[in-house]
N, C-alpha and C. Protein backbone atom coordinates (compact mmCIF):
# COMPACT_ATOMS: atom_id res chain seq x y z
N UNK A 1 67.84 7.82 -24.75
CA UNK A 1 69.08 7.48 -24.09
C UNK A 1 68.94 6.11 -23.44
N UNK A 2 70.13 4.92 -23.68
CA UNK A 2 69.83 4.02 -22.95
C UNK A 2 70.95 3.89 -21.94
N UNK A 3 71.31 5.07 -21.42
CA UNK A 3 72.18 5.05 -20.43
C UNK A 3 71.49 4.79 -19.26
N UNK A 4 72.47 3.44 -18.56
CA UNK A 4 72.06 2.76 -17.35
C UNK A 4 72.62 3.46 -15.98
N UNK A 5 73.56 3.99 -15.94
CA UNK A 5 74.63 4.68 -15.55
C UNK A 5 75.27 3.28 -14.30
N UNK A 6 75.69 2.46 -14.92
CA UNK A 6 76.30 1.31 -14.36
C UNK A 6 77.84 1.04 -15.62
N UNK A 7 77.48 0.93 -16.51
CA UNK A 7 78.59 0.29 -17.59
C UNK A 7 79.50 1.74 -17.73
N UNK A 8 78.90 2.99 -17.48
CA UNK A 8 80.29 4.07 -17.97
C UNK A 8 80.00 5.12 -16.80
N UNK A 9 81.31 5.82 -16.87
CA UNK A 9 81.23 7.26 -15.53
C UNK A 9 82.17 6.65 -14.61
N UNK A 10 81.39 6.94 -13.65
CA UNK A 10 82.25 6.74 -12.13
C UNK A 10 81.27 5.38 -11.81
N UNK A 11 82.04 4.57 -11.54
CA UNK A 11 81.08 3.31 -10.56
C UNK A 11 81.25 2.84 -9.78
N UNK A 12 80.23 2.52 -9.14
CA UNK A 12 80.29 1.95 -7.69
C UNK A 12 80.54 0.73 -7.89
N UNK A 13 80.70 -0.08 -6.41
CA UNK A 13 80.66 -1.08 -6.40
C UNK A 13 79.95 -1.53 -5.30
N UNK A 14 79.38 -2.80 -5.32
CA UNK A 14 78.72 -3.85 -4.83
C UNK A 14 78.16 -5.19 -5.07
N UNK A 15 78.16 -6.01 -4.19
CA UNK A 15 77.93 -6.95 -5.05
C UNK A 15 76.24 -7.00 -4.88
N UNK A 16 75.44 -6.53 -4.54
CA UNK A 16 73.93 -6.47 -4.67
C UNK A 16 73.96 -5.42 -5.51
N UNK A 17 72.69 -6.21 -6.62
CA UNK A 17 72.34 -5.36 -7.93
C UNK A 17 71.54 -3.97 -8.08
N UNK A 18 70.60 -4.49 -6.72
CA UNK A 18 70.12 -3.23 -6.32
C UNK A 18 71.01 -1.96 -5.47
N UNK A 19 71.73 -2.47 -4.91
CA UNK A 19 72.64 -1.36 -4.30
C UNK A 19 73.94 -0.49 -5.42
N UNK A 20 74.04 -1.64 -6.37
CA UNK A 20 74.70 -1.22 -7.44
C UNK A 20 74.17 0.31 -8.37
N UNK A 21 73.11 -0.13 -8.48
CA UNK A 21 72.13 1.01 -9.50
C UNK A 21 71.24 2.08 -8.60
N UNK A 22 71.40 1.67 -7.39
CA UNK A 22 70.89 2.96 -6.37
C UNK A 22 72.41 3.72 -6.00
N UNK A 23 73.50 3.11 -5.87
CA UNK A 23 74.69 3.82 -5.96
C UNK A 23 74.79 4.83 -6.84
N UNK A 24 74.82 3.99 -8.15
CA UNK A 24 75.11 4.54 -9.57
C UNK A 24 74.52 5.34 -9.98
N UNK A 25 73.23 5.32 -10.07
CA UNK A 25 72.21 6.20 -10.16
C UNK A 25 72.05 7.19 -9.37
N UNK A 26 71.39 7.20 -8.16
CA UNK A 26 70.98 8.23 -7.30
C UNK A 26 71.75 8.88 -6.89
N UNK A 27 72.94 8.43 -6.23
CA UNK A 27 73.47 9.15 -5.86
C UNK A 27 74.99 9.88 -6.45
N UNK A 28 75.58 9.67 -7.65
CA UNK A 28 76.09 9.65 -8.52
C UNK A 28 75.90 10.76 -9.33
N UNK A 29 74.97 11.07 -9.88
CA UNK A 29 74.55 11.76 -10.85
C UNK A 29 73.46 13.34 -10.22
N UNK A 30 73.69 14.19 -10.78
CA UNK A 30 73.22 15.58 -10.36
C UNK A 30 71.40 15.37 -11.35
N UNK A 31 70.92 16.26 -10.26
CA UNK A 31 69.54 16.71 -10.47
C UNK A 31 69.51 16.63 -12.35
N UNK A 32 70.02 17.45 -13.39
CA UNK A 32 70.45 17.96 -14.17
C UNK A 32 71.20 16.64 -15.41
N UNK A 33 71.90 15.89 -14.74
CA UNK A 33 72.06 14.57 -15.35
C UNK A 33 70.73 13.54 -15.12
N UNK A 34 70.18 13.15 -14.52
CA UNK A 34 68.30 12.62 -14.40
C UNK A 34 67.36 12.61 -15.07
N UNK A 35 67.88 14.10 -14.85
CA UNK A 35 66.64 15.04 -15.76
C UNK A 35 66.58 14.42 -17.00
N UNK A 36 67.76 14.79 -17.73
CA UNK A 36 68.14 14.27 -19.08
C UNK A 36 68.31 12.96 -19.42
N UNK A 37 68.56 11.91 -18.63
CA UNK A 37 68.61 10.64 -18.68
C UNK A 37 67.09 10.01 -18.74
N UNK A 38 66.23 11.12 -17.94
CA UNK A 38 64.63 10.03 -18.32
C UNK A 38 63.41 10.90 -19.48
N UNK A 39 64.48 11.84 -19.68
CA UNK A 39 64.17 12.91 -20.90
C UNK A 39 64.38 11.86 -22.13
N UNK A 40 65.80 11.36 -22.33
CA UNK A 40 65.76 10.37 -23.42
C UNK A 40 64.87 9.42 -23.38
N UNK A 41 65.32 8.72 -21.98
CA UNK A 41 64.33 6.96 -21.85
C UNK A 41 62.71 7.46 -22.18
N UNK A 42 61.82 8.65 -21.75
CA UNK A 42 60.90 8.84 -22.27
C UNK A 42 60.23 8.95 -23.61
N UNK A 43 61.70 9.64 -24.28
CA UNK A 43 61.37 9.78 -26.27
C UNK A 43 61.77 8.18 -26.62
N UNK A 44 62.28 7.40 -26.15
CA UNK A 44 62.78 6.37 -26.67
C UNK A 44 61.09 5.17 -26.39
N UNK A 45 60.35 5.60 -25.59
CA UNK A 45 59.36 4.67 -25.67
C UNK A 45 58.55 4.39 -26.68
N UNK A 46 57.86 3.16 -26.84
CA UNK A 46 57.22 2.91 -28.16
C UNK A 46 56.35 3.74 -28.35
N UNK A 47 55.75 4.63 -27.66
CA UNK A 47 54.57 5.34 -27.88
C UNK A 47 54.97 6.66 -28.44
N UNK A 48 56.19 7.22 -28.37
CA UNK A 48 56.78 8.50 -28.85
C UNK A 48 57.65 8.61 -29.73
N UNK A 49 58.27 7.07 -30.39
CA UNK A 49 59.29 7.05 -30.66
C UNK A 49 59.30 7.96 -32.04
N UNK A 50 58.33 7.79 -32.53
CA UNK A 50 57.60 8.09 -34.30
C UNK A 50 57.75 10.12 -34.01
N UNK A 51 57.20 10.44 -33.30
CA UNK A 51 56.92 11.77 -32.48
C UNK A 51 58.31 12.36 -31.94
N UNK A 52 59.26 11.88 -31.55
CA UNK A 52 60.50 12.33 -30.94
C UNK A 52 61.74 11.78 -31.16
N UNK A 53 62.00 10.83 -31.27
CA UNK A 53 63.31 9.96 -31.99
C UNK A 53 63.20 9.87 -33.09
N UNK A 54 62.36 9.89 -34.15
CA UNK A 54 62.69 9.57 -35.24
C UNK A 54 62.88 11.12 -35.74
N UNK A 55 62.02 11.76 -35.16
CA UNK A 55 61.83 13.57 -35.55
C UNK A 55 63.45 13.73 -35.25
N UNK A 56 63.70 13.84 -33.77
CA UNK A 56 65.22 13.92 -34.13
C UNK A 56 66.30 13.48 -34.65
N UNK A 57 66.13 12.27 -35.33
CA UNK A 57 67.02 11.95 -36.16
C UNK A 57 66.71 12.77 -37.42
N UNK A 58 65.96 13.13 -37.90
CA UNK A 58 65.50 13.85 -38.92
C UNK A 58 66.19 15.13 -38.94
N UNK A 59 66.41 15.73 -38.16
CA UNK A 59 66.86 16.71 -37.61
C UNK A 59 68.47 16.60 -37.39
N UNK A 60 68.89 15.48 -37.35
CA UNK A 60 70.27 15.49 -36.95
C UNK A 60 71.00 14.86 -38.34
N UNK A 61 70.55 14.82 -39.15
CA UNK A 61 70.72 14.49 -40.76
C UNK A 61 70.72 15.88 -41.29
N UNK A 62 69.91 16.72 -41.28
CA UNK A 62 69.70 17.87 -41.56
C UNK A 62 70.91 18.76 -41.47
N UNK A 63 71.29 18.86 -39.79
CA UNK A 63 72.36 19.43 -39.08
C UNK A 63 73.48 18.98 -39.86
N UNK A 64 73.87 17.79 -40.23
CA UNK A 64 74.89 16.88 -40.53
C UNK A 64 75.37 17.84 -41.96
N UNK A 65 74.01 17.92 -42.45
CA UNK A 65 74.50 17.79 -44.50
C UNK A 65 74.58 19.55 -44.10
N UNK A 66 73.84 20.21 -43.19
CA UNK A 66 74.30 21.68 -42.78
C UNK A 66 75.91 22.30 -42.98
N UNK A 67 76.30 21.09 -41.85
CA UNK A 67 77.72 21.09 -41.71
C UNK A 67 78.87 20.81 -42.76
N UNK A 68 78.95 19.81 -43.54
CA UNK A 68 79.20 19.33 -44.40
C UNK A 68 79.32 20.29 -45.63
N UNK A 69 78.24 20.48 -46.08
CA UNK A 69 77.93 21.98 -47.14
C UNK A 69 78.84 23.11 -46.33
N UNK A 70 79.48 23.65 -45.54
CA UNK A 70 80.50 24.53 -44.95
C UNK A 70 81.42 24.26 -45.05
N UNK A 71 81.85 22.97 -44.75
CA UNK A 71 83.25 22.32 -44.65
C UNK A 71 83.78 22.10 -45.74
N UNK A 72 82.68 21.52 -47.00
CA UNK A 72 83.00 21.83 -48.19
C UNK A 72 83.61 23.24 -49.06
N UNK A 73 83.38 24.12 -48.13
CA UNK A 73 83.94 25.51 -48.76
C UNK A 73 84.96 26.01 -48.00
N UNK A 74 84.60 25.63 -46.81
CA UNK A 74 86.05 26.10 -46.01
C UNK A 74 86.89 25.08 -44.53
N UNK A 75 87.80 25.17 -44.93
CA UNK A 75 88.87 24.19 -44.22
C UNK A 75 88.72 24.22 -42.86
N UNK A 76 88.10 25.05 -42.10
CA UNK A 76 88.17 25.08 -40.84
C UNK A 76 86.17 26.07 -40.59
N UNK A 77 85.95 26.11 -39.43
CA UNK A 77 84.37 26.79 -38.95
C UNK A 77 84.40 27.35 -38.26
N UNK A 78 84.91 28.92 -37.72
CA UNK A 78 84.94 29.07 -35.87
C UNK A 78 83.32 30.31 -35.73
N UNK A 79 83.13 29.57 -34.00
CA UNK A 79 82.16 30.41 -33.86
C UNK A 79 82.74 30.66 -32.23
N UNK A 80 81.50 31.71 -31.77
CA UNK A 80 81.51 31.37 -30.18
C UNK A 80 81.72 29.78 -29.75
N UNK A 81 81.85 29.98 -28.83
CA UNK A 81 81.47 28.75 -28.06
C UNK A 81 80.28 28.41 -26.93
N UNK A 82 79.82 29.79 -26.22
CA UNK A 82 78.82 29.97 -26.19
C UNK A 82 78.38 31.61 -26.39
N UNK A 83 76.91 31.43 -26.02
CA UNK A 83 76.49 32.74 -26.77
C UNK A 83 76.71 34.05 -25.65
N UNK A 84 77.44 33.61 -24.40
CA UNK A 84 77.47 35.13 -23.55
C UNK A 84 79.22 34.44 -22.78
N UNK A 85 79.22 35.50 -21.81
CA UNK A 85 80.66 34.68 -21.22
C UNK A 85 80.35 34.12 -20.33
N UNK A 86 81.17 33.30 -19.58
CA UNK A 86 80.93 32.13 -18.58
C UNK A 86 79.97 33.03 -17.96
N UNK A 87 79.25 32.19 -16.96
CA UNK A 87 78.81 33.18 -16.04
C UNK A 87 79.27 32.63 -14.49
N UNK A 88 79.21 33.17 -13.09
CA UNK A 88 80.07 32.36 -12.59
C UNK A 88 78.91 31.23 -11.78
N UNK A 89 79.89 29.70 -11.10
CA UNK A 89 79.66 28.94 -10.54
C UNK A 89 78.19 29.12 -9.67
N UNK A 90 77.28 28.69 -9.96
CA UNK A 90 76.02 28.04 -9.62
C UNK A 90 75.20 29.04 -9.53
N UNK A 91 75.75 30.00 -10.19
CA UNK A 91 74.74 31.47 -10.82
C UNK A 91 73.28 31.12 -11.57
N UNK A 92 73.65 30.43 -12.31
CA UNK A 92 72.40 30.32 -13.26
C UNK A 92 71.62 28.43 -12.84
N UNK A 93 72.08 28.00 -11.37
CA UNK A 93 71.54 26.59 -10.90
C UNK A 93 70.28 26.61 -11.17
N UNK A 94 69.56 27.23 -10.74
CA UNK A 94 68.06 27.67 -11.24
C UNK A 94 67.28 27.56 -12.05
N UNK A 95 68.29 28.15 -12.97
CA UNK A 95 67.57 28.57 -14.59
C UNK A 95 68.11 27.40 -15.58
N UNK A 96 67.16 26.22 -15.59
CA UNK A 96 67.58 25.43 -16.53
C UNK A 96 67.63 26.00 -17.99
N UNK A 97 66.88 27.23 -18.04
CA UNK A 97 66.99 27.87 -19.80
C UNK A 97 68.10 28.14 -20.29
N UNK A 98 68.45 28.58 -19.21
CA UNK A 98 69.84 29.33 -19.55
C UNK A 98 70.59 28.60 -19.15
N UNK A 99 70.86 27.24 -18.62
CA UNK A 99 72.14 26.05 -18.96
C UNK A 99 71.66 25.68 -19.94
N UNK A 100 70.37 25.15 -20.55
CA UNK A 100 70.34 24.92 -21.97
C UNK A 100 70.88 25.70 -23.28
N UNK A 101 71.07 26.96 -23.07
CA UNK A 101 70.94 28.09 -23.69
C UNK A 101 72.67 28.19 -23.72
N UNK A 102 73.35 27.97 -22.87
CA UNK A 102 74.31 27.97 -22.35
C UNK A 102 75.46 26.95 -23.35
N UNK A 103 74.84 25.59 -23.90
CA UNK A 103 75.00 25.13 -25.01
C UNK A 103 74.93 25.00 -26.35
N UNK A 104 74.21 26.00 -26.39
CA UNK A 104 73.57 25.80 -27.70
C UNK A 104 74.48 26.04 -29.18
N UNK A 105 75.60 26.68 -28.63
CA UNK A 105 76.59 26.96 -30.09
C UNK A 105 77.71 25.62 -30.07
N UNK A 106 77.70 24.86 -29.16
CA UNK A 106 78.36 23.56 -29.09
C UNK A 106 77.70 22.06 -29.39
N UNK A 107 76.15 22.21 -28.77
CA UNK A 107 75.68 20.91 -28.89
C UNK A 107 75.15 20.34 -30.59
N UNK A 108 75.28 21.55 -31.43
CA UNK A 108 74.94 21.08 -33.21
C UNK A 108 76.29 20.90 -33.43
N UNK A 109 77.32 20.70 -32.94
CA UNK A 109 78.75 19.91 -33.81
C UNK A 109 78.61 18.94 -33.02
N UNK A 110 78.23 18.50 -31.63
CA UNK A 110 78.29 17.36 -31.21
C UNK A 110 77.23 16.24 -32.34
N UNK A 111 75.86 16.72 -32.37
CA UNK A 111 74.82 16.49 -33.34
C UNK A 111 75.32 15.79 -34.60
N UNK A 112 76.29 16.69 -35.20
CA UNK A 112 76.68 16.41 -36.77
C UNK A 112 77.90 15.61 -36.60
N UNK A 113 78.58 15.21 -35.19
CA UNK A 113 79.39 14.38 -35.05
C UNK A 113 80.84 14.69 -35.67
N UNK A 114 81.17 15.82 -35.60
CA UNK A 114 82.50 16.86 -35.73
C UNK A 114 83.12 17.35 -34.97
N UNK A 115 84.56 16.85 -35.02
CA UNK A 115 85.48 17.65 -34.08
C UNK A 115 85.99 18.56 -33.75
N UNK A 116 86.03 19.48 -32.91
CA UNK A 116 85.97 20.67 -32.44
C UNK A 116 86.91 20.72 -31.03
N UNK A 117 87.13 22.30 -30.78
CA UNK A 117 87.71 22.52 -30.14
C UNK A 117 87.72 23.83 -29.30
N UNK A 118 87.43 24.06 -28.25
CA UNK A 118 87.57 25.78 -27.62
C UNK A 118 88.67 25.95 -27.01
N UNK A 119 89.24 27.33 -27.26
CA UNK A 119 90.13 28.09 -26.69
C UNK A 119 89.54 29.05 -26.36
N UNK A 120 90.05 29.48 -25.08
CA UNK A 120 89.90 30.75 -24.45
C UNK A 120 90.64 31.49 -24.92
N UNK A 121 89.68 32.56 -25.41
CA UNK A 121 90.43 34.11 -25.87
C UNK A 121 90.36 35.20 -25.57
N UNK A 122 89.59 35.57 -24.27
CA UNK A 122 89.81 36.75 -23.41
C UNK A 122 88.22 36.38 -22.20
N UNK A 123 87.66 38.15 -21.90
CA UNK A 123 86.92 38.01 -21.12
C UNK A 123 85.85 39.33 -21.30
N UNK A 124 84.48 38.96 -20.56
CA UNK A 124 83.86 40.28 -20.76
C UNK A 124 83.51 40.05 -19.42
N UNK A 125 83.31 41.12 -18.45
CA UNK A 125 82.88 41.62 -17.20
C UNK A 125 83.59 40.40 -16.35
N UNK A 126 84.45 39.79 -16.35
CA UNK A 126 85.03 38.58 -15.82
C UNK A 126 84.53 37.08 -16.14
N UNK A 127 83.74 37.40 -17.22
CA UNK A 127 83.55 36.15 -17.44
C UNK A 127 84.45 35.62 -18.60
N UNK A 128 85.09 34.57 -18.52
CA UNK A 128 85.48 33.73 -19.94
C UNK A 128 85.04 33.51 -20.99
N UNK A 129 85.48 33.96 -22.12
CA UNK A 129 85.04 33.78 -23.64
C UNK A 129 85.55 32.82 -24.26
N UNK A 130 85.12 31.89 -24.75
CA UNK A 130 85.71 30.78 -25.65
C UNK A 130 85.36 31.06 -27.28
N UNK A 131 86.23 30.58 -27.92
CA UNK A 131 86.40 30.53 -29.74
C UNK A 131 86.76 29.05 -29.62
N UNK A 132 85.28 28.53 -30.60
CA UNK A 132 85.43 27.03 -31.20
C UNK A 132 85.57 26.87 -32.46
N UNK A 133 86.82 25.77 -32.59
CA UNK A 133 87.25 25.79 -33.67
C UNK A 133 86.71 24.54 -34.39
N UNK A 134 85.75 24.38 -35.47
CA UNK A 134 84.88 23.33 -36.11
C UNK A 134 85.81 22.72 -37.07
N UNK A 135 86.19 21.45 -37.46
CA UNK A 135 86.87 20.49 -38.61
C UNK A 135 86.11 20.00 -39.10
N UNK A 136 86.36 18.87 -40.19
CA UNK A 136 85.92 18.03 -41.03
C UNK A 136 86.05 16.94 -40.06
N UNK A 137 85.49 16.17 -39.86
CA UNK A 137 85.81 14.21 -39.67
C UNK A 137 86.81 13.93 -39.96
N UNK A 138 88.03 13.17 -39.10
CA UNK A 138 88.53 12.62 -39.42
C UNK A 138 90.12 13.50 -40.22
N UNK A 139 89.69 14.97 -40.06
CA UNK A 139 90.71 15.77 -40.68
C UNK A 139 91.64 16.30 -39.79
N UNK A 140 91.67 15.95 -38.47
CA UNK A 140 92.24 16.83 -37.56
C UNK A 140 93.57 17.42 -38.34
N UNK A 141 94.72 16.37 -38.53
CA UNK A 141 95.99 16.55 -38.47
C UNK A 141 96.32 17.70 -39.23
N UNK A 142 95.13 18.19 -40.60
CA UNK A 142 95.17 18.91 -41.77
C UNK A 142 94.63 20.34 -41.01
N UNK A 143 93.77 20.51 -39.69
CA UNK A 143 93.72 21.53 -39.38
C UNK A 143 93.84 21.91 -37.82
N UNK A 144 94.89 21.18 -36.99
CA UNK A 144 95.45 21.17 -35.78
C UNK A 144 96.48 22.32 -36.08
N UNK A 145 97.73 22.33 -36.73
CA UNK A 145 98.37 23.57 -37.13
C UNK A 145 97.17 24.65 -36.51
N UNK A 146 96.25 24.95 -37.45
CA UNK A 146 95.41 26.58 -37.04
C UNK A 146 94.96 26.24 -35.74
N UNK A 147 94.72 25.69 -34.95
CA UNK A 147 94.72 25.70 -33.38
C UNK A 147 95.78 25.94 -33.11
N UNK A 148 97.19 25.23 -33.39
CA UNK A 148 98.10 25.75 -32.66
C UNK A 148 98.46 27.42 -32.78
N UNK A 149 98.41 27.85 -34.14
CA UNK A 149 98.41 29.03 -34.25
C UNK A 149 97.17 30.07 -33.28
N UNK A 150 96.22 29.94 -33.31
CA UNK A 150 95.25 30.58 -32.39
C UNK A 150 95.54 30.44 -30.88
N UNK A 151 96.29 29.48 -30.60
CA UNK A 151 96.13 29.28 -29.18
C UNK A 151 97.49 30.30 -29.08
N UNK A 152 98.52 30.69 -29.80
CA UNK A 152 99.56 31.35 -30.01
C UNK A 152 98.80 32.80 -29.51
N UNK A 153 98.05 32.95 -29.92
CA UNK A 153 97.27 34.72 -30.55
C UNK A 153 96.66 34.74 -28.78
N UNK A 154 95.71 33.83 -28.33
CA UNK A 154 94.94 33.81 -26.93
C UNK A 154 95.47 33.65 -25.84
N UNK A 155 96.13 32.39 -25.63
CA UNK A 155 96.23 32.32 -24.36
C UNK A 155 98.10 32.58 -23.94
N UNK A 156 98.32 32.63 -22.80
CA UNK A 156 99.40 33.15 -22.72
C UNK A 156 99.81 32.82 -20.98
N UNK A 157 100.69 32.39 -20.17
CA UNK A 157 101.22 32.17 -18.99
C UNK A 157 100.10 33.02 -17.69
N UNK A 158 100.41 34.45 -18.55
CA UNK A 158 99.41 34.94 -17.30
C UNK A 158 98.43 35.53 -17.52
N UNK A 159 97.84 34.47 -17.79
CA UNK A 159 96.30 34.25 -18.91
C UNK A 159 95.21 34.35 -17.91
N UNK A 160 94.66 35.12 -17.00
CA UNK A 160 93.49 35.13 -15.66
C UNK A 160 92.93 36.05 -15.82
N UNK A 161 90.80 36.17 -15.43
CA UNK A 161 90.53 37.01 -15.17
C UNK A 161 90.77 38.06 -14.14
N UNK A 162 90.36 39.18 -14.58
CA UNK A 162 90.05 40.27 -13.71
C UNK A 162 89.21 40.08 -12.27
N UNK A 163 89.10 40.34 -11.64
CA UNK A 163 88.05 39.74 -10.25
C UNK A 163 87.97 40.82 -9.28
C-alpha cells in the first residue's frame, strides 16, 4: 500500500508538513486502518516484495480468471455477503479474526475488480443478513434490472430488526 493518508479520506489541514501527516495519520485513522496501512508498506519493501507482492498478484490473476470463468456462464453471481449476520457494534473489537473473517465473501470481488452489490434480506437472532449481487465489468446497466427486482422481494418501508 502506498497510502500516505494525506492525498485521499478526510484531511487536515496545516501549513507545517509535519503537523499535516501527524494530523492525517495518527489521529485520523483507527487502530485497524494502521494496522493495514504498514501491513502493505511492509510487503511492498524490496526485501519481500518477490515473497508477498508478487505472490499476491499471482493470486489476484487467479481470483480474476476464477471470476470470469462464472460470469461466462451466468449473467449475474449472488452469494452471502458475509459468512454469519452482522454482529452488533464493537462486539467483535477484539477479535481481529473475526473482522477479517467478517470479509471474506466480499474482499475476492473487490480482488477480481467486479461490481457488486448488497442488499439486505432479512435477519438471524437480530443480526442483518446481506445478499451480494456479483456482475461482469463494465455490465451494470445489463444486470441492474435484477437488483431492482431483488430489492423488490427484501427490503420494504418497515424493514427493522427485532431487538
Amino acid at each position: 500500500s502506498r497510502y500516505d493518508g494525506v492525498r485521499y479520506g478526510n484531511q487536515a489541514s496545516s501549513d507545517e508538513l509535519n503537523a499535516l501527516y501527524e494530523e492525517s495519520r495518527a489521529k485520523r485513522f483507527g487502530s485497524e486502518v494502521k494496522m493495514r496501512i504498514l501491513m502493505g508498506t511492509y510487503a511492498l519493501l524490496a526485501g519481500y516484495y518477490d515473497a508477498y507482492y508478487k505472490r499476491a498478484q499471482q493470486v489476484r490473476t487467479i481470483i480474476r480468471k476464477s471470476f470470469k470463468a462464472a460470469l461466462d456462464e451466468n449473467d449475474i453471481l449472488i452469494s452471502p455477503a458475509a459468512p454469519s449476520a452482522a454482529y452488533k457494534i464493537g462486539e467483535k473489537k477484539n477479535d481481529p479474526l473475526a473482522m477479517y473473517a467478517g470479509d471474506i465473501m466480499t474482499v475476492n470481488v473487490n480482488l477480481a475488480g467486479l461490481p457488486a452489490l448488497v442488499l439486505p434480506c432479512g435477519f438471524v437472532e437480530g443480526g442483518a443478513v446481506g445478499l451480494q449481487i456479483i456482475g461482469a465489468a463494465f455490465d451494470e446497466d445489463y444486470w441492474q434490472p435484477t437488483i431492482f427486482d431483488f430489492s423488490k422481494i427484501f427490503v420494504s418501508e418497515n424493514w427493522a430488526p427485532k431487538i
